[in-house]
C-alpha atoms as a PDB file:
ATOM      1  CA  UNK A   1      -8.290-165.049 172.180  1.00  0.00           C
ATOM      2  CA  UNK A   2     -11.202-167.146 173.303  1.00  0.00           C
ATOM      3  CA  UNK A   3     -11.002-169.691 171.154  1.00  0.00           C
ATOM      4  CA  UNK A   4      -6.948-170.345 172.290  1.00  0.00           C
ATOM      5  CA  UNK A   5      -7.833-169.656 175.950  1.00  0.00           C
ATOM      6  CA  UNK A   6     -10.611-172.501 175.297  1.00  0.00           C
ATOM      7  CA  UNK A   7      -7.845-174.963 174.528  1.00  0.00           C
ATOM      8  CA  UNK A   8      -5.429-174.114 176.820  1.00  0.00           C
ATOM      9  CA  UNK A   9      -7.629-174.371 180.057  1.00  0.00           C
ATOM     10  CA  UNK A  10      -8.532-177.501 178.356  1.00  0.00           C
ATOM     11  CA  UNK A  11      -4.832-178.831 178.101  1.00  0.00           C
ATOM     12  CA  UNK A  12      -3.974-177.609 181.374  1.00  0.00           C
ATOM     13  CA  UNK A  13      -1.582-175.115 180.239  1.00  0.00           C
ATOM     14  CA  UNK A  14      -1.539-171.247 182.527  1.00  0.00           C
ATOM     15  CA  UNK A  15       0.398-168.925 180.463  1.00  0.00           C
ATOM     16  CA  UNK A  16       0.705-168.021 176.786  1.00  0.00           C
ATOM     17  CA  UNK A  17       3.075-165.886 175.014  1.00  0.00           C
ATOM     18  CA  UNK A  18       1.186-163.804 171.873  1.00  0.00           C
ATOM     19  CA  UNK A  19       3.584-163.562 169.227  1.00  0.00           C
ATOM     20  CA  UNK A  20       2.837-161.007 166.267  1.00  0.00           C
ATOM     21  CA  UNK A  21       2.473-162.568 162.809  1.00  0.00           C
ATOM     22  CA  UNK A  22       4.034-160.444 160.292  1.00  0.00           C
ATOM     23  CA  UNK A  23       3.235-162.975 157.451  1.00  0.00           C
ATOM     24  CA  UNK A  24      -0.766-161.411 157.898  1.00  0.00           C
ATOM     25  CA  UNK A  25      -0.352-158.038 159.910  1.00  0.00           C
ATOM     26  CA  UNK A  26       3.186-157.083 158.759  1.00  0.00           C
ATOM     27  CA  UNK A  27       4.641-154.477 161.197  1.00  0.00           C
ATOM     28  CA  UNK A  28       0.902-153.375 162.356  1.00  0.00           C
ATOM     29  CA  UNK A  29       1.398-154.865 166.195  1.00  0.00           C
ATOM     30  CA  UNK A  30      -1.788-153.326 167.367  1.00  0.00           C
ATOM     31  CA  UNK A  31      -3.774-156.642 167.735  1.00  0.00           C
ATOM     32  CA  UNK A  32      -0.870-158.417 169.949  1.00  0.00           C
ATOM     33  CA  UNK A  33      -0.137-155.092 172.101  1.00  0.00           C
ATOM     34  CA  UNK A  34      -4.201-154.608 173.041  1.00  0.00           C
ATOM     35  CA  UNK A  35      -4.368-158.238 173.536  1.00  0.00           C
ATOM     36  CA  UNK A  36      -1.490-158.289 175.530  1.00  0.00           C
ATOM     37  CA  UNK A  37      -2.428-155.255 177.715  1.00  0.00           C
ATOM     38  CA  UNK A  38      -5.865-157.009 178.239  1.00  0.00           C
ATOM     39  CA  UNK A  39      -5.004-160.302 179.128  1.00  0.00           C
ATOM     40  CA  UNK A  40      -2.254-159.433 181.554  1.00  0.00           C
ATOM     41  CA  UNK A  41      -2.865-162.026 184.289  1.00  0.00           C
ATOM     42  CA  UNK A  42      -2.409-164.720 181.790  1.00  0.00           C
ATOM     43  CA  UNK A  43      -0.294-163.582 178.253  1.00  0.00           C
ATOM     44  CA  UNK A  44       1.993-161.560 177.356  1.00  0.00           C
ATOM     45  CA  UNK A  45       2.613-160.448 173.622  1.00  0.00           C
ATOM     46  CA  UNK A  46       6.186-160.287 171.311  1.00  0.00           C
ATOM     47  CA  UNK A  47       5.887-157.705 168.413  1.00  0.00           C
ATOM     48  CA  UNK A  48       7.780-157.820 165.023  1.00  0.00           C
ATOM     49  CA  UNK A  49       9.188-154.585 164.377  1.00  0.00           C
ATOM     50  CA  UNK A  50      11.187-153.484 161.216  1.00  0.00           C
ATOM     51  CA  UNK A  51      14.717-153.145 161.867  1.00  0.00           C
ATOM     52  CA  UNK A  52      15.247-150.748 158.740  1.00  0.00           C
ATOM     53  CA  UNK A  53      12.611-148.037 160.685  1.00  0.00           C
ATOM     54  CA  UNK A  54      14.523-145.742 163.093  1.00  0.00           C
ATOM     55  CA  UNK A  55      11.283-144.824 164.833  1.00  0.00           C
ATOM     56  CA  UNK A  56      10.651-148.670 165.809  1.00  0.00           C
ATOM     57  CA  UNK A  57      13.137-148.526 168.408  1.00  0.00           C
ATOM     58  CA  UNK A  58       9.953-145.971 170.010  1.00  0.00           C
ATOM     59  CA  UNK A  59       7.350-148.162 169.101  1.00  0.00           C
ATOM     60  CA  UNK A  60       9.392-151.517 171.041  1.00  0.00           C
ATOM     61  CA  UNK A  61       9.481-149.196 174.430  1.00  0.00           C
ATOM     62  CA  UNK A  62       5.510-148.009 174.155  1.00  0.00           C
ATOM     63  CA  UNK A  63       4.875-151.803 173.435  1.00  0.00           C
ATOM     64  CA  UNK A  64       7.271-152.800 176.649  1.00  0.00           C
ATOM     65  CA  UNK A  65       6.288-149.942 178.924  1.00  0.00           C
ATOM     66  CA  UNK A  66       2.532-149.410 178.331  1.00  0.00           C
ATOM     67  CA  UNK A  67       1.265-152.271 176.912  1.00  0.00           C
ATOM     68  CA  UNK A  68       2.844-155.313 178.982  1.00  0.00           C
ATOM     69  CA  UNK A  69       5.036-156.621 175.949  1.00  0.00           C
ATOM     70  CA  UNK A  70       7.960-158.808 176.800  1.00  0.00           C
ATOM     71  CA  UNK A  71       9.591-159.697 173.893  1.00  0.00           C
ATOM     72  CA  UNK A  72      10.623-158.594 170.361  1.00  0.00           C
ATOM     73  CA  UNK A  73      10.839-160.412 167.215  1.00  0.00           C
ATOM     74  CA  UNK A  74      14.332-160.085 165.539  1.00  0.00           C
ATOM     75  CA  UNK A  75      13.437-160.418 161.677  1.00  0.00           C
ATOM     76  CA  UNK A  76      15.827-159.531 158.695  1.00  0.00           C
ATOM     77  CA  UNK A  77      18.162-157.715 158.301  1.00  0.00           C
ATOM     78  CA  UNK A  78      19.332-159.081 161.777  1.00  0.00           C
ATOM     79  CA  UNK A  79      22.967-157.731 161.169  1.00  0.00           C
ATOM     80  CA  UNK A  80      22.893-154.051 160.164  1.00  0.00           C
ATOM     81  CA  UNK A  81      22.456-150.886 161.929  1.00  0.00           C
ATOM     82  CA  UNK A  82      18.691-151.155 161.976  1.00  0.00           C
ATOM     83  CA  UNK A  83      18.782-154.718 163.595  1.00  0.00           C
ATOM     84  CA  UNK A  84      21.586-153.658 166.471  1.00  0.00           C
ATOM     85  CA  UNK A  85      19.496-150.521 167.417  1.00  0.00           C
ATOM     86  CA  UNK A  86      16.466-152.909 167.923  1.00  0.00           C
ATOM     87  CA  UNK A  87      18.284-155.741 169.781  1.00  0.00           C
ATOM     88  CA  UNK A  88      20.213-153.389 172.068  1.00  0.00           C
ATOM     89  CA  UNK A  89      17.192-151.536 173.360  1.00  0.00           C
ATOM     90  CA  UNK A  90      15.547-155.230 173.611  1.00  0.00           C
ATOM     91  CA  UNK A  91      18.436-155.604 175.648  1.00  0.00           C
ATOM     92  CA  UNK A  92      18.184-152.093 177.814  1.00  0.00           C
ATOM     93  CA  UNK A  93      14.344-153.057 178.417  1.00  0.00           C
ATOM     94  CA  UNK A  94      15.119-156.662 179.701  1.00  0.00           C
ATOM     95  CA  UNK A  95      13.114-158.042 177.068  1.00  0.00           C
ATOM     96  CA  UNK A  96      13.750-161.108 174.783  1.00  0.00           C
ATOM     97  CA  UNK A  97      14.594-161.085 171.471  1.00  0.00           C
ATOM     98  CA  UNK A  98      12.769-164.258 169.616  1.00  0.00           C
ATOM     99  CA  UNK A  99      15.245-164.706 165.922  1.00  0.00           C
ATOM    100  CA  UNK A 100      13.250-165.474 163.243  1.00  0.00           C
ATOM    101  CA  UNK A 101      15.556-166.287 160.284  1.00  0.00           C
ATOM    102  CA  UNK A 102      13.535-169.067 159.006  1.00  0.00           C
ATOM    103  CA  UNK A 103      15.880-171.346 156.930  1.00  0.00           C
ATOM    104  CA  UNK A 104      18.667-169.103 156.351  1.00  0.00           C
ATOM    105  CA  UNK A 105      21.977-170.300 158.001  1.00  0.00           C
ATOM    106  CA  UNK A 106      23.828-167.796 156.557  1.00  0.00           C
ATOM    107  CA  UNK A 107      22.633-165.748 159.621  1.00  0.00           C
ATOM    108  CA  UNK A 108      24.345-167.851 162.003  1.00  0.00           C
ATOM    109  CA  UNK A 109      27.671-165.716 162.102  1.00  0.00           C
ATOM    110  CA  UNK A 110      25.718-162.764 162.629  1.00  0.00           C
ATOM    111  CA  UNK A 111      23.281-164.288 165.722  1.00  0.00           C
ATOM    112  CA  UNK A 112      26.439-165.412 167.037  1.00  0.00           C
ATOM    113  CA  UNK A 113      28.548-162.171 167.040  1.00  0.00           C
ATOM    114  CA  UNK A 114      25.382-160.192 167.965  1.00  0.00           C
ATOM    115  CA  UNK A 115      24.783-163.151 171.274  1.00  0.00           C
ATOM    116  CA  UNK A 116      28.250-162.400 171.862  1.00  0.00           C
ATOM    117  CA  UNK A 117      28.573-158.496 171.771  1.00  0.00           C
ATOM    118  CA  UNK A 118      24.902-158.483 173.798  1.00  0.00           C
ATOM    119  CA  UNK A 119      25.949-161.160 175.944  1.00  0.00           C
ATOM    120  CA  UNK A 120      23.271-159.933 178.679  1.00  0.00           C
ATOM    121  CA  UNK A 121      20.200-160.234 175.621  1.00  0.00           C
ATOM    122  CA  UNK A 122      18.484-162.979 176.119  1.00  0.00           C
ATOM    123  CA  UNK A 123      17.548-164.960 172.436  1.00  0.00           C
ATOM    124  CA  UNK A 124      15.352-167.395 171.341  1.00  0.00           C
ATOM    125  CA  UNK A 125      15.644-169.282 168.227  1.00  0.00           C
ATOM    126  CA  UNK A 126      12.132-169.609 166.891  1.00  0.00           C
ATOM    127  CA  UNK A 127      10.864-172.600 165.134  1.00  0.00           C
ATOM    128  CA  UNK A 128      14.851-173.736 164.954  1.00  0.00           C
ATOM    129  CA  UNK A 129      15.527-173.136 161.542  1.00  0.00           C
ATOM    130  CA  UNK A 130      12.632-174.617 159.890  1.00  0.00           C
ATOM    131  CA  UNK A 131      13.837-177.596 161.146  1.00  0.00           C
ATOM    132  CA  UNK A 132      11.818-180.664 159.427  1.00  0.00           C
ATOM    133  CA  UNK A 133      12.905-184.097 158.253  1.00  0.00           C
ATOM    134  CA  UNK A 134      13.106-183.579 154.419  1.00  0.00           C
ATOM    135  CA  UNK A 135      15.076-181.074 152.309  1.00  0.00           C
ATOM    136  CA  UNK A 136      13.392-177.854 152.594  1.00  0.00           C
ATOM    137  CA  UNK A 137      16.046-175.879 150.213  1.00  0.00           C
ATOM    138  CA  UNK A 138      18.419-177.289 147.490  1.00  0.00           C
ATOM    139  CA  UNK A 139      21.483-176.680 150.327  1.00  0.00           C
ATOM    140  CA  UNK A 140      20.395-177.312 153.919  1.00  0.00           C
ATOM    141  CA  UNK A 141      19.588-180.907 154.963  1.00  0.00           C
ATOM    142  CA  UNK A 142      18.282-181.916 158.075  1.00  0.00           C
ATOM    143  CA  UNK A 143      21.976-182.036 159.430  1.00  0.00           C
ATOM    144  CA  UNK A 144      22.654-178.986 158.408  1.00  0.00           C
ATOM    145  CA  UNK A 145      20.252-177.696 160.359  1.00  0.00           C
ATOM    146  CA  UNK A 146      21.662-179.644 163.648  1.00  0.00           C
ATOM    147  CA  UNK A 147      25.127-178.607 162.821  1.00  0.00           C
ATOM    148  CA  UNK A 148      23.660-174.767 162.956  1.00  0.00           C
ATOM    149  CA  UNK A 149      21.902-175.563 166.049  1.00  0.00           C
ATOM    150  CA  UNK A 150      24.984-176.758 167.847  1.00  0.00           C
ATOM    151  CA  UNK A 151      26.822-174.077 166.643  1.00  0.00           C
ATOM    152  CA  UNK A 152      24.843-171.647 168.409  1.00  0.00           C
ATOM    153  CA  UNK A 153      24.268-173.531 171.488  1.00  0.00           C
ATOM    154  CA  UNK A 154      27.265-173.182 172.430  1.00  0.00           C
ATOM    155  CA  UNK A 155      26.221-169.540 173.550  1.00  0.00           C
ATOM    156  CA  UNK A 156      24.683-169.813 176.984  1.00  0.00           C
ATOM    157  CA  UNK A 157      22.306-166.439 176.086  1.00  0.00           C
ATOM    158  CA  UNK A 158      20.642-168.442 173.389  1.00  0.00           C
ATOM    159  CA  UNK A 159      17.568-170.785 173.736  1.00  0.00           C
ATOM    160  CA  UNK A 160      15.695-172.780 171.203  1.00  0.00           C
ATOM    161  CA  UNK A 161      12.254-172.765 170.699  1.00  0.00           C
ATOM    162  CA  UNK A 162      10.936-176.661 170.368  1.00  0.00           C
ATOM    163  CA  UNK A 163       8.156-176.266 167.417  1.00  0.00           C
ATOM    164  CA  UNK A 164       9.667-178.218 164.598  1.00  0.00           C
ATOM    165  CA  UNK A 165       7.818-181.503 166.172  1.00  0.00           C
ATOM    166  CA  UNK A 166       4.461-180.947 164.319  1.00  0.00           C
ATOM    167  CA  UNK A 167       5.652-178.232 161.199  1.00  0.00           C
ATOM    168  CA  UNK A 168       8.781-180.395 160.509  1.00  0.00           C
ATOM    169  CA  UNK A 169       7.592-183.852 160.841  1.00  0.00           C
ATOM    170  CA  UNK A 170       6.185-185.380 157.838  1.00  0.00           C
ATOM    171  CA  UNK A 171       3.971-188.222 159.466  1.00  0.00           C
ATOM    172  CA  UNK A 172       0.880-187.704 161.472  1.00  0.00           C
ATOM    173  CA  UNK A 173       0.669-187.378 165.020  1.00  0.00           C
ATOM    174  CA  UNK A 174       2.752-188.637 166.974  1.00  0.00           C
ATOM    175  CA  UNK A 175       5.495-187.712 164.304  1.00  0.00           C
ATOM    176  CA  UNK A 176       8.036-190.652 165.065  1.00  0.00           C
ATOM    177  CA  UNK A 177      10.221-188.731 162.947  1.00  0.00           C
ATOM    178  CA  UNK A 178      10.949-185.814 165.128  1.00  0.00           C
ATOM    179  CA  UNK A 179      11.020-187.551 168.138  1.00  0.00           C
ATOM    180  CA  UNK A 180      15.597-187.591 167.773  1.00  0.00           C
ATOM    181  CA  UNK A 181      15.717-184.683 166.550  1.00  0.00           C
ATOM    182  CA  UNK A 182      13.851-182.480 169.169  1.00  0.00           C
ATOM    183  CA  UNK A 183      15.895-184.798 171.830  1.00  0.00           C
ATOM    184  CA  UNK A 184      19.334-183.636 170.146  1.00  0.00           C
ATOM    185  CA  UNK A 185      18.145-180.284 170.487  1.00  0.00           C
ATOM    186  CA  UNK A 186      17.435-180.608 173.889  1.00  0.00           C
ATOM    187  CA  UNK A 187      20.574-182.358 174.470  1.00  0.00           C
ATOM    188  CA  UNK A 188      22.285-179.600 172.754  1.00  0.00           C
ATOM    189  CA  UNK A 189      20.957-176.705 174.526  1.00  0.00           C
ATOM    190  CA  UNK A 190      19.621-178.045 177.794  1.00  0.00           C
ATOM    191  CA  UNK A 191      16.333-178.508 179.428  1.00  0.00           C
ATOM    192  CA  UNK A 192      16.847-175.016 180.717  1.00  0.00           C
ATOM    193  CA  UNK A 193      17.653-173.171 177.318  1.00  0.00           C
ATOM    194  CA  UNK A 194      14.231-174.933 175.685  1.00  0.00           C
ATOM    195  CA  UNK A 195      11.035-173.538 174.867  1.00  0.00           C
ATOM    196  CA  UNK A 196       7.991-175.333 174.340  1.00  0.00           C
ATOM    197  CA  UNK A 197       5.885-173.534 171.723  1.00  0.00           C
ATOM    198  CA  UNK A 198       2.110-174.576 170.818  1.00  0.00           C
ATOM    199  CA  UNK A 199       2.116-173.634 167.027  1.00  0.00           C
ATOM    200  CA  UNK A 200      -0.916-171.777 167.625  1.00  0.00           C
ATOM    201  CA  UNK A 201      -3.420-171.313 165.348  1.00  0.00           C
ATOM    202  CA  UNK A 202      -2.714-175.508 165.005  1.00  0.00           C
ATOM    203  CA  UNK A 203      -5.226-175.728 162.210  1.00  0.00           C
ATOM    204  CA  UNK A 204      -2.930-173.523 160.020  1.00  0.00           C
ATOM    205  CA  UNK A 205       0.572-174.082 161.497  1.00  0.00           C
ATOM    206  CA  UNK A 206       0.353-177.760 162.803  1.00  0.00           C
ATOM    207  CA  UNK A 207      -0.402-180.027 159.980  1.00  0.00           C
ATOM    208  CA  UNK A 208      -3.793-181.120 161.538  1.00  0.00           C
ATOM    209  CA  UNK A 209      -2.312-181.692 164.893  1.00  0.00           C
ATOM    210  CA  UNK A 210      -4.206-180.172 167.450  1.00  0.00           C
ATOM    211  CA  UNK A 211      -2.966-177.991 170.501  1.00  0.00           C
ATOM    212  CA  UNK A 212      -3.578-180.569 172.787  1.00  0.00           C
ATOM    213  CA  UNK A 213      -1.396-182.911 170.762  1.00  0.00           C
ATOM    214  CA  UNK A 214       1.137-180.143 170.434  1.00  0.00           C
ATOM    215  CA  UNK A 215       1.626-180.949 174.258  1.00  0.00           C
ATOM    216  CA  UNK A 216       1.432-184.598 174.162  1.00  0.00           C
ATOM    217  CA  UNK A 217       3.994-184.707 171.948  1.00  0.00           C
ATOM    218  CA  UNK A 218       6.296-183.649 175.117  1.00  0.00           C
ATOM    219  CA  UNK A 219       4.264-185.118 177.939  1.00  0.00           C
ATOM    220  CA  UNK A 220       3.680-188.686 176.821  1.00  0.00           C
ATOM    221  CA  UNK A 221       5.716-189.018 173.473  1.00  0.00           C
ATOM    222  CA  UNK A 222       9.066-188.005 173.615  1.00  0.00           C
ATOM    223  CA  UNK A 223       9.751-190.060 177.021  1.00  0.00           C
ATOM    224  CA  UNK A 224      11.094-187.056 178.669  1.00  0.00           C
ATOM    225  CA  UNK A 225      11.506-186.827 182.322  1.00  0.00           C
ATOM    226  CA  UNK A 226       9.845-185.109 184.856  1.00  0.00           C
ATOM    227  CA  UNK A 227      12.499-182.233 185.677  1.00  0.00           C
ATOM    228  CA  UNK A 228      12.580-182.023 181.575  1.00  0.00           C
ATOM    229  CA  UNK A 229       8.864-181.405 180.986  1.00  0.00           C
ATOM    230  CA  UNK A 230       9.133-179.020 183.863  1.00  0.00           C
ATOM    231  CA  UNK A 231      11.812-176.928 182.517  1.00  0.00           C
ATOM    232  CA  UNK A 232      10.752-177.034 178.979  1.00  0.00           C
ATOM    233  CA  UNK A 233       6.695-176.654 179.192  1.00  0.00           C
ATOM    234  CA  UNK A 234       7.197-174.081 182.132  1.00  0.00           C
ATOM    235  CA  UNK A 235      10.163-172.974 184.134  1.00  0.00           C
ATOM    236  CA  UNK A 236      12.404-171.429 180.895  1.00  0.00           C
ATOM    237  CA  UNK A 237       9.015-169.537 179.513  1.00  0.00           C
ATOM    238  CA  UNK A 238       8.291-168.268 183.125  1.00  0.00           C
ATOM    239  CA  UNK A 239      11.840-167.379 183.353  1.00  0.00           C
ATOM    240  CA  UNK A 240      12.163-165.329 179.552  1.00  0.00           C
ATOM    241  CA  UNK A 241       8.585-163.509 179.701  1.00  0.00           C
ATOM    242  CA  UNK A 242       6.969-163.607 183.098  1.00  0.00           C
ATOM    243  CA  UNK A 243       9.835-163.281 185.356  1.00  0.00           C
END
């Protein structure tokens, strides 16, 4: 936590959203709730819980009501019993739900009719897909992608989380070739349905792009206004997990 506090008072960014990484701790959201509980004045966490675990519904409230967590991670299997129980009480504790689906757009139906039944549950498309500039799978270009994203836009209860600038791109900083994509997304959505996300650890997540470049990218890069950078680097986050 010092290390990321480090670079965000030296980016000038306040606030920072903990997210649990399941890839490394799995379902084990001790590390995010502590650090959540203990750095209350500045973070907040999101824990990945296991929709196919009755009990987890429990362990999202504790996190919520004790520990100052303000969002879940929806994970597979989105769709089923397991994954409605754990949206709906998202949805009952005012929390966010942040969709992690990675690449598969075969979950679009289902984030759709779930947006739709849980109109009040707010969701955040994280990472957008796996959005990036060359073919990631054998079916689902870079259009693809788009096509999914402005599918679901479409549905004012869902937001999109603007990483894909450093993980997707496959030049160096400033990544030229993300710069029209992230701007149809925003166009899609709206300033005020977008997310900027840091990609946090950056030297394992951002391709050798630093965190301070992470916000560059939107500051100085992407020629965005000033009511854009506002929305997107602040007022939508403050809105979702501080509000």
């Amino acid at each position: 936590m010092a290390d990321l506090k480090l670079r965000m008072d030296d980016a000038g960014v306040a606030r920072a959203v903990f997210i649990q990484t399941s890839t490394y701790y799995g379902h084990d959201n001790r590390y995010v709730m502590a650090s959540s509980q203990a750095n209350s004045d500045w973070a907040t966490g999101v824990v990945t819980l296991n929709p196919e675990d009755p009990e987890h519904a429990e362990v999202l409230t504790d996190a919520v009501e004790n520990y100052g967590v303000r969002g879940l991670r929806g994970v597979a299997p989105i769709g089923g019993e397991g994954g409605y129980r754990l949206w709906t009480r998202a949805r009952d504790l005012g929390v966010v739900v942040n969709c992690m689906v990675l690449d598969d757009l075969n979950a679009v139906p289902v984030i759709e009719k779930i947006a739709t039944d849980l109109d009040d549950l707010q969701i955040v498309l994280d990472h957008c897909f796996m959005l990036n500039v060359s073919n990631t799978t054998q079916t689902h270009t870079l259009e693809d992608k788009l096509a999914a994203l402005k599918r679901l836009s479409a549905l004012p209860n869902i937001h999109a989380k603007l990483t894909p600038g450093t993980h997707g791109s496959q030049r160096v900083y400033p990544h030229e070739d993300m710069h029209d994509p992230l701007k149809r997304i925003i166009d899609m959505f709206g300033r005020d349905r977008c997310v900027w996300g840091s990609n946090f650890p950056n030297a394992l997540w951002s391709k050798g792009t630093s965190y301070r470049q992470n916000l560059t990218l939107f500051t100085e890069e992407l020629g965005l206004s000033a009511s854009d950078q506002a929305a997107i680097l602040s007022e939508t986050a403050m809105r979702l997990w501080f509000s």
